[in-house]
PDB file of N, CA and C in Angstrom:
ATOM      1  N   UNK A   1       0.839  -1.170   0.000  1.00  0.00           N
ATOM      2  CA  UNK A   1       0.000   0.000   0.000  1.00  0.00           C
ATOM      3  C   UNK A   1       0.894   1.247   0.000  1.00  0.00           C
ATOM      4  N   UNK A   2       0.308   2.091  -0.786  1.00  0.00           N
ATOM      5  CA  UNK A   2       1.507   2.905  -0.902  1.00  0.00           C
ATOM      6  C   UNK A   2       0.475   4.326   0.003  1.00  0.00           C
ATOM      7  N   UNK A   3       1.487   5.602   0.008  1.00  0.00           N
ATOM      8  CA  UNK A   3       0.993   6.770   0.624  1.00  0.00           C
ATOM      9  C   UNK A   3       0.952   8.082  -0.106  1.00  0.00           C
ATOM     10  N   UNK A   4       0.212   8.499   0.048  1.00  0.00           N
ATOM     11  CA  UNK A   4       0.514  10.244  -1.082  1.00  0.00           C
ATOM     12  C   UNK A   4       0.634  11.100  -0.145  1.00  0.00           C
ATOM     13  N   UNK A   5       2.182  11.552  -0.500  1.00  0.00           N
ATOM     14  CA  UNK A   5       2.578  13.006   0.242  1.00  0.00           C
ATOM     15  C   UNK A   5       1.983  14.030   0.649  1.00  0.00           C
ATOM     16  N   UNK A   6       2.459  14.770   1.323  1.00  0.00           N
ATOM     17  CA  UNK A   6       1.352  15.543   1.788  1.00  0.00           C
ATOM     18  C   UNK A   6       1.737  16.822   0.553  1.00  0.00           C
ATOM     19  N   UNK A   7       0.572  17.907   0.620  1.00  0.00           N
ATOM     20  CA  UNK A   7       0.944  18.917  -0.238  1.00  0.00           C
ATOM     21  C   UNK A   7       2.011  20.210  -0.002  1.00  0.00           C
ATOM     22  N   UNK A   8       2.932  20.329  -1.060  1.00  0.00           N
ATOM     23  CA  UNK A   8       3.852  20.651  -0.759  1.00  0.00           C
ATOM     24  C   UNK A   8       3.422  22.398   0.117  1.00  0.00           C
ATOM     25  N   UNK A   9       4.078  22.968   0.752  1.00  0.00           N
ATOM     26  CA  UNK A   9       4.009  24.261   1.155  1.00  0.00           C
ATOM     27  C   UNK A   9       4.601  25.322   0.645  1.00  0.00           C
ATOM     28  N   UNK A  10       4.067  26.665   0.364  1.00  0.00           N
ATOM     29  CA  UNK A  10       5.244  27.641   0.057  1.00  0.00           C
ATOM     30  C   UNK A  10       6.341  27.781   0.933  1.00  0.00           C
ATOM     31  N   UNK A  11       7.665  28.070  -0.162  1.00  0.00           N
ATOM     32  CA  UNK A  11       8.783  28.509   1.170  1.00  0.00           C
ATOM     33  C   UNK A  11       8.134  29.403   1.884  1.00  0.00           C
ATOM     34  N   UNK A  12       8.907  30.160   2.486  1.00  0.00           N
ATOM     35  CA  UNK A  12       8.942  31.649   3.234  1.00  0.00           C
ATOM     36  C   UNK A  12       9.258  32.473   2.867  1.00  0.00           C
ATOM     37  N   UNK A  13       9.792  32.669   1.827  1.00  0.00           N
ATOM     38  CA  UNK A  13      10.297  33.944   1.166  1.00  0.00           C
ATOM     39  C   UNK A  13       9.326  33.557  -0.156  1.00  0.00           C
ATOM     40  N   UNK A  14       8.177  33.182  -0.371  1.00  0.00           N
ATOM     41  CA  UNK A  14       7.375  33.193  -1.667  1.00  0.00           C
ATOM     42  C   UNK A  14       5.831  33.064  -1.111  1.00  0.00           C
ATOM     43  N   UNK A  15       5.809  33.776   0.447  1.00  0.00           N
ATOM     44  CA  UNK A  15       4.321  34.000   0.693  1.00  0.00           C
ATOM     45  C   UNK A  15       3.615  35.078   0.489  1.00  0.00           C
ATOM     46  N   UNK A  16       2.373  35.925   0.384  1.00  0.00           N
ATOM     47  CA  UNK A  16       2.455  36.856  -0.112  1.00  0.00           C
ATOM     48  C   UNK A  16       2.748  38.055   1.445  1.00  0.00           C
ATOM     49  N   UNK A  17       3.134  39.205   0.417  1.00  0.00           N
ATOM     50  CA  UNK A  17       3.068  40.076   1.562  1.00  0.00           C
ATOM     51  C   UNK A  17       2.846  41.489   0.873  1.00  0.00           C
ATOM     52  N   UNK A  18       2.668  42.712   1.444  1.00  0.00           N
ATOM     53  CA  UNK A  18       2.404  43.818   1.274  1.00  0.00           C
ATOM     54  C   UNK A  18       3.159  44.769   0.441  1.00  0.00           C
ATOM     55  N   UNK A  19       3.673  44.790  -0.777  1.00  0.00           N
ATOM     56  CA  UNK A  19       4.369  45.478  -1.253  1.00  0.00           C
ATOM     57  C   UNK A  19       3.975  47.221  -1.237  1.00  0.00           C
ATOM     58  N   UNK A  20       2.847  47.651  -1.013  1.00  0.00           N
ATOM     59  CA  UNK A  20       2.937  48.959  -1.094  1.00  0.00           C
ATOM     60  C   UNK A  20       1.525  49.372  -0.878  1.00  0.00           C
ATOM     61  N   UNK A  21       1.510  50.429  -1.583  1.00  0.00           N
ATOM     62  CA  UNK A  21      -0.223  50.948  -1.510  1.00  0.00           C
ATOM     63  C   UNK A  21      -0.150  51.750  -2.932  1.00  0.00           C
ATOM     64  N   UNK A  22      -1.631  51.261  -3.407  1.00  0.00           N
ATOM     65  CA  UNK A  22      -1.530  52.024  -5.041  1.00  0.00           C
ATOM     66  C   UNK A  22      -1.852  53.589  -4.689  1.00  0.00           C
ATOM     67  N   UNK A  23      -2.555  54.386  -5.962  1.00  0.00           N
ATOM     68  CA  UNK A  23      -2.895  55.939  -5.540  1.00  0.00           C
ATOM     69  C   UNK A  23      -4.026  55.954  -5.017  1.00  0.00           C
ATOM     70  N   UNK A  24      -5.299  54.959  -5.147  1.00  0.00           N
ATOM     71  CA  UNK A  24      -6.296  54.746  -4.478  1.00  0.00           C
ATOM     72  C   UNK A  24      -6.306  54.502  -2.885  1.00  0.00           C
ATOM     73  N   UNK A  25      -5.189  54.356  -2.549  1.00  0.00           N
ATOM     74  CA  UNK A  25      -4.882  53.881  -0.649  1.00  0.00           C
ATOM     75  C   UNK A  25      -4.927  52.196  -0.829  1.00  0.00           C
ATOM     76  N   UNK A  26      -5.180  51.794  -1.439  1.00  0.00           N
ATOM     77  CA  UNK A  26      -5.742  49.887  -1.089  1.00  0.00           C
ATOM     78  C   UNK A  26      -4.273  49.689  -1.421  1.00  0.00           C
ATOM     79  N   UNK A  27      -4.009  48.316  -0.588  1.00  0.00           N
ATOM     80  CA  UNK A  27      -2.986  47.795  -0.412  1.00  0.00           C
ATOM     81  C   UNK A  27      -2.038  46.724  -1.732  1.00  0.00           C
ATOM     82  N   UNK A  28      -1.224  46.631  -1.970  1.00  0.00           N
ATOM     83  CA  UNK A  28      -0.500  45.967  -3.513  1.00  0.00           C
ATOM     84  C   UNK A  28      -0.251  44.617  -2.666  1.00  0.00           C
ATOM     85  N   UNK A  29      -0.373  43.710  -2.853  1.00  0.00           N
ATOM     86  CA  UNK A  29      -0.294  42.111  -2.534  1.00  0.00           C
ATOM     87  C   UNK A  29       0.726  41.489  -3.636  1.00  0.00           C
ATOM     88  N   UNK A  30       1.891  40.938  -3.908  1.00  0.00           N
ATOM     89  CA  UNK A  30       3.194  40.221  -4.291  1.00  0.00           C
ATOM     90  C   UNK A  30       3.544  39.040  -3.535  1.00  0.00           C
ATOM     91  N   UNK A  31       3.593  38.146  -3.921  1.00  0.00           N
ATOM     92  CA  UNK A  31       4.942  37.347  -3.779  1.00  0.00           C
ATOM     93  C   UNK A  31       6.064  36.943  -4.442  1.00  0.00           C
ATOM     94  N   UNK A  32       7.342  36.335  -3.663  1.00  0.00           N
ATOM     95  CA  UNK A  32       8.303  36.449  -4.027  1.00  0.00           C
ATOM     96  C   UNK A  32       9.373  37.018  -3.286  1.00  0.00           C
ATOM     97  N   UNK A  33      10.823  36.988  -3.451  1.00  0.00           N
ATOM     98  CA  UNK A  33      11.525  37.627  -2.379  1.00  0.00           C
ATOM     99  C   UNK A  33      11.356  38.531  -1.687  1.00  0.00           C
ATOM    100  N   UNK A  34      11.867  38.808  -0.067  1.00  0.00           N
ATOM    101  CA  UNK A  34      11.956  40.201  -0.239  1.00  0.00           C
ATOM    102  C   UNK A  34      13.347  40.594   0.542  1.00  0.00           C
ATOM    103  N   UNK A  35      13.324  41.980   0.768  1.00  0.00           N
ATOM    104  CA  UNK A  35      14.210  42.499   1.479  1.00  0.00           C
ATOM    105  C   UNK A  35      14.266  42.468   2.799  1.00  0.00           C
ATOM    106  N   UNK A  36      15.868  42.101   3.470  1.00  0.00           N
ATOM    107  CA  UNK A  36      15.634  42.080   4.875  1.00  0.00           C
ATOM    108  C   UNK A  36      14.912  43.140   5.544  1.00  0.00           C
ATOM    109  N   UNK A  37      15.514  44.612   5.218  1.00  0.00           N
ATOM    110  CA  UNK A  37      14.824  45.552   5.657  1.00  0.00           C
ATOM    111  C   UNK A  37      13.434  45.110   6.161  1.00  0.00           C
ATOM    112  N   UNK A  38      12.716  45.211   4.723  1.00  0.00           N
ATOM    113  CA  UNK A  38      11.038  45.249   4.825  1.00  0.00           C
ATOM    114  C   UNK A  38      10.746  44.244   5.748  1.00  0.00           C
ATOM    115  N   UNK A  39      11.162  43.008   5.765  1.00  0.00           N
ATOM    116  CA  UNK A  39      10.975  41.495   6.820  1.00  0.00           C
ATOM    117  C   UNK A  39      10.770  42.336   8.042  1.00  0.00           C
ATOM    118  N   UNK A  40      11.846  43.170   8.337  1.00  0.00           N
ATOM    119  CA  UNK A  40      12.168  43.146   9.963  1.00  0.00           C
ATOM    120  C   UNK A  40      11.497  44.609  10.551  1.00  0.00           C
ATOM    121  N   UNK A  41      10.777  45.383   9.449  1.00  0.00           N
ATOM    122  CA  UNK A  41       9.969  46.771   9.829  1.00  0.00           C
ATOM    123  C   UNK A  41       9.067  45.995  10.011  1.00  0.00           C
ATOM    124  N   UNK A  42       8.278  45.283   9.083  1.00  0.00           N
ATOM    125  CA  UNK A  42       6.906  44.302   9.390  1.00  0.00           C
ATOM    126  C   UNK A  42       6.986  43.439  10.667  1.00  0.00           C
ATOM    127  N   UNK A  43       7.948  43.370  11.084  1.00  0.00           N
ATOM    128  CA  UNK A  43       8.322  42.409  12.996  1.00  0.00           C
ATOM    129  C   UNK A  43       8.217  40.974  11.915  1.00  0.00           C
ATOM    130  N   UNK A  44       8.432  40.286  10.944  1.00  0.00           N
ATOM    131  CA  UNK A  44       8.194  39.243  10.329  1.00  0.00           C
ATOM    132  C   UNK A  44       9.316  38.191  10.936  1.00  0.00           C
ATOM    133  N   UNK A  45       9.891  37.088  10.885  1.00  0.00           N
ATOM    134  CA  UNK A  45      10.896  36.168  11.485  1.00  0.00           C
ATOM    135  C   UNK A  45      11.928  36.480  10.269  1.00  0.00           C
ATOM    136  N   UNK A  46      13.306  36.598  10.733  1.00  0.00           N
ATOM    137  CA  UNK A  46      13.963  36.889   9.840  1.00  0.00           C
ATOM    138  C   UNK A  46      15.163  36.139   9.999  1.00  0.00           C
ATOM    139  N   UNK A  47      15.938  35.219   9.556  1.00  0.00           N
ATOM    140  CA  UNK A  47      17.188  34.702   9.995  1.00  0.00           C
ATOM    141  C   UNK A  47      18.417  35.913   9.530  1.00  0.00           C
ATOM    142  N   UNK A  48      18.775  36.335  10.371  1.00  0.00           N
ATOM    143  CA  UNK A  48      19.695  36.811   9.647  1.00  0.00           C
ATOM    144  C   UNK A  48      21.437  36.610   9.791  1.00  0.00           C
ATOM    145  N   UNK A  49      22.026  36.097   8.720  1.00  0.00           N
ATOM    146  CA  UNK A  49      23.206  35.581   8.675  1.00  0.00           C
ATOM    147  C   UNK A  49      24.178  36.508   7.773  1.00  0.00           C
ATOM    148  N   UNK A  50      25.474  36.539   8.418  1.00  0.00           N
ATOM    149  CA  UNK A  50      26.418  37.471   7.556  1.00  0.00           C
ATOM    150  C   UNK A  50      27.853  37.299   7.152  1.00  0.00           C
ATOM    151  N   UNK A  51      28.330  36.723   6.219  1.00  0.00           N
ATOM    152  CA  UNK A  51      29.773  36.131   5.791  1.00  0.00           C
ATOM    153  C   UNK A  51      30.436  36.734   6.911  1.00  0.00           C
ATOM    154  N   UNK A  52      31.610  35.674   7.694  1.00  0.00           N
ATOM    155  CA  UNK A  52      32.694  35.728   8.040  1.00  0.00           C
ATOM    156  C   UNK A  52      33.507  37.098   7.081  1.00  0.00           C
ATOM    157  N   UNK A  53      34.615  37.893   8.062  1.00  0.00           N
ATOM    158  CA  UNK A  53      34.885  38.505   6.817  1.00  0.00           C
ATOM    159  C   UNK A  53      36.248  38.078   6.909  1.00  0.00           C
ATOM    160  N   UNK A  54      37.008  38.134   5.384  1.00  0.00           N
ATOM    161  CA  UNK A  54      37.655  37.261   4.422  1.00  0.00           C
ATOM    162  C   UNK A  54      38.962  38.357   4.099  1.00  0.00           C
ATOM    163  N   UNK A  55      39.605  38.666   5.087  1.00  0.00           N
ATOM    164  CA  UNK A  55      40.775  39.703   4.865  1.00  0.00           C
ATOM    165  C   UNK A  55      41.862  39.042   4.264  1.00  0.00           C
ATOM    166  N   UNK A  56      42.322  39.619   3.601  1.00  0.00           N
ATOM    167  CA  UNK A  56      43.484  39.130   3.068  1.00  0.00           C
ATOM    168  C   UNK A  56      44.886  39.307   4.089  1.00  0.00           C
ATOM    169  N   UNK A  57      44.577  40.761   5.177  1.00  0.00           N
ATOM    170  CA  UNK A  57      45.815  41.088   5.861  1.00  0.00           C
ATOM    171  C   UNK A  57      45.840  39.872   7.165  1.00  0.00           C
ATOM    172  N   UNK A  58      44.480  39.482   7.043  1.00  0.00           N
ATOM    173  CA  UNK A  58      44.416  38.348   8.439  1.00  0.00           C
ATOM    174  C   UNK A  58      44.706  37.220   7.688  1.00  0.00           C
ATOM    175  N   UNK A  59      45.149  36.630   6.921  1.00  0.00           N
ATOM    176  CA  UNK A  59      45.504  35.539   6.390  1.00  0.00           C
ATOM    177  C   UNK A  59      47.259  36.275   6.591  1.00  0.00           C
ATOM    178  N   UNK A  60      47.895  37.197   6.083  1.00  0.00           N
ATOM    179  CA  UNK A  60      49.440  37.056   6.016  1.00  0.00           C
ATOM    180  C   UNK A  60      49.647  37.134   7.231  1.00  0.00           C
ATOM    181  N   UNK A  61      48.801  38.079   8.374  1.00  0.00           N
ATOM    182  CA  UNK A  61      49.190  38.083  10.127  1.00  0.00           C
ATOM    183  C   UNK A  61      49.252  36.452  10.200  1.00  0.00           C
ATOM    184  N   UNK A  62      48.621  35.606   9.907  1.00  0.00           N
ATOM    185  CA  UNK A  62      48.514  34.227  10.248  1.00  0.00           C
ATOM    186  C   UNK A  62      49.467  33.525  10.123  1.00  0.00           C
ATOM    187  N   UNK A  63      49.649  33.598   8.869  1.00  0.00           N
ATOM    188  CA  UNK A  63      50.989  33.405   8.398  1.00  0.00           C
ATOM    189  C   UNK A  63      51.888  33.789   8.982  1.00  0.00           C
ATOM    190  N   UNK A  64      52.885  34.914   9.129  1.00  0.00           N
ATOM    191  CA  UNK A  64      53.714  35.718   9.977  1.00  0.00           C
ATOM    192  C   UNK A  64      53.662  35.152  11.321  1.00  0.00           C
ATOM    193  N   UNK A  65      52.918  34.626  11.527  1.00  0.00           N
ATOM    194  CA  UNK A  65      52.953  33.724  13.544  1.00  0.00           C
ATOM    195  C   UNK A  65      53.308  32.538  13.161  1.00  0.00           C
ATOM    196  N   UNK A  66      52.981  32.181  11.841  1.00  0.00           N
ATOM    197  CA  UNK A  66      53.548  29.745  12.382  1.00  0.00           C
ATOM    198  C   UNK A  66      55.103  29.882  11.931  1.00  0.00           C
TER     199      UNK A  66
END
């Protein structure tokens, strides 16, 4: 007997959300990416992660010590 998956879900970054307001006042509805900014004015969950940074002068200091 076999089973059928359940239905898949949108990610999180492709639900809709509020892009703006037209000239009438009513609200513009989008999905699709967005910007951290906008995530984190809306209080929305936001992971936010940020490259290590990648100096070139901290690699020769490194060097210069072994």
């Amino acid at each position: 007997m076999t089973t059928v998956p359940d239905l898949l879900v949108a990610p999180d970054y492709n639900i809709s959300f509020e892009l703006g307001k037209n000239p009438d006042g009513e609200l513009i509805w989008t999905t699709g990416p967005r910007f951290r900014r906008i995530v984190m004015e809306k209080g929305q969950y936001c992971f936010c992660w940020q490259r290590p940074p990648h100096s070139q002068l901290l690699n020769k200091a490194r060097r210069a010590l072994q």
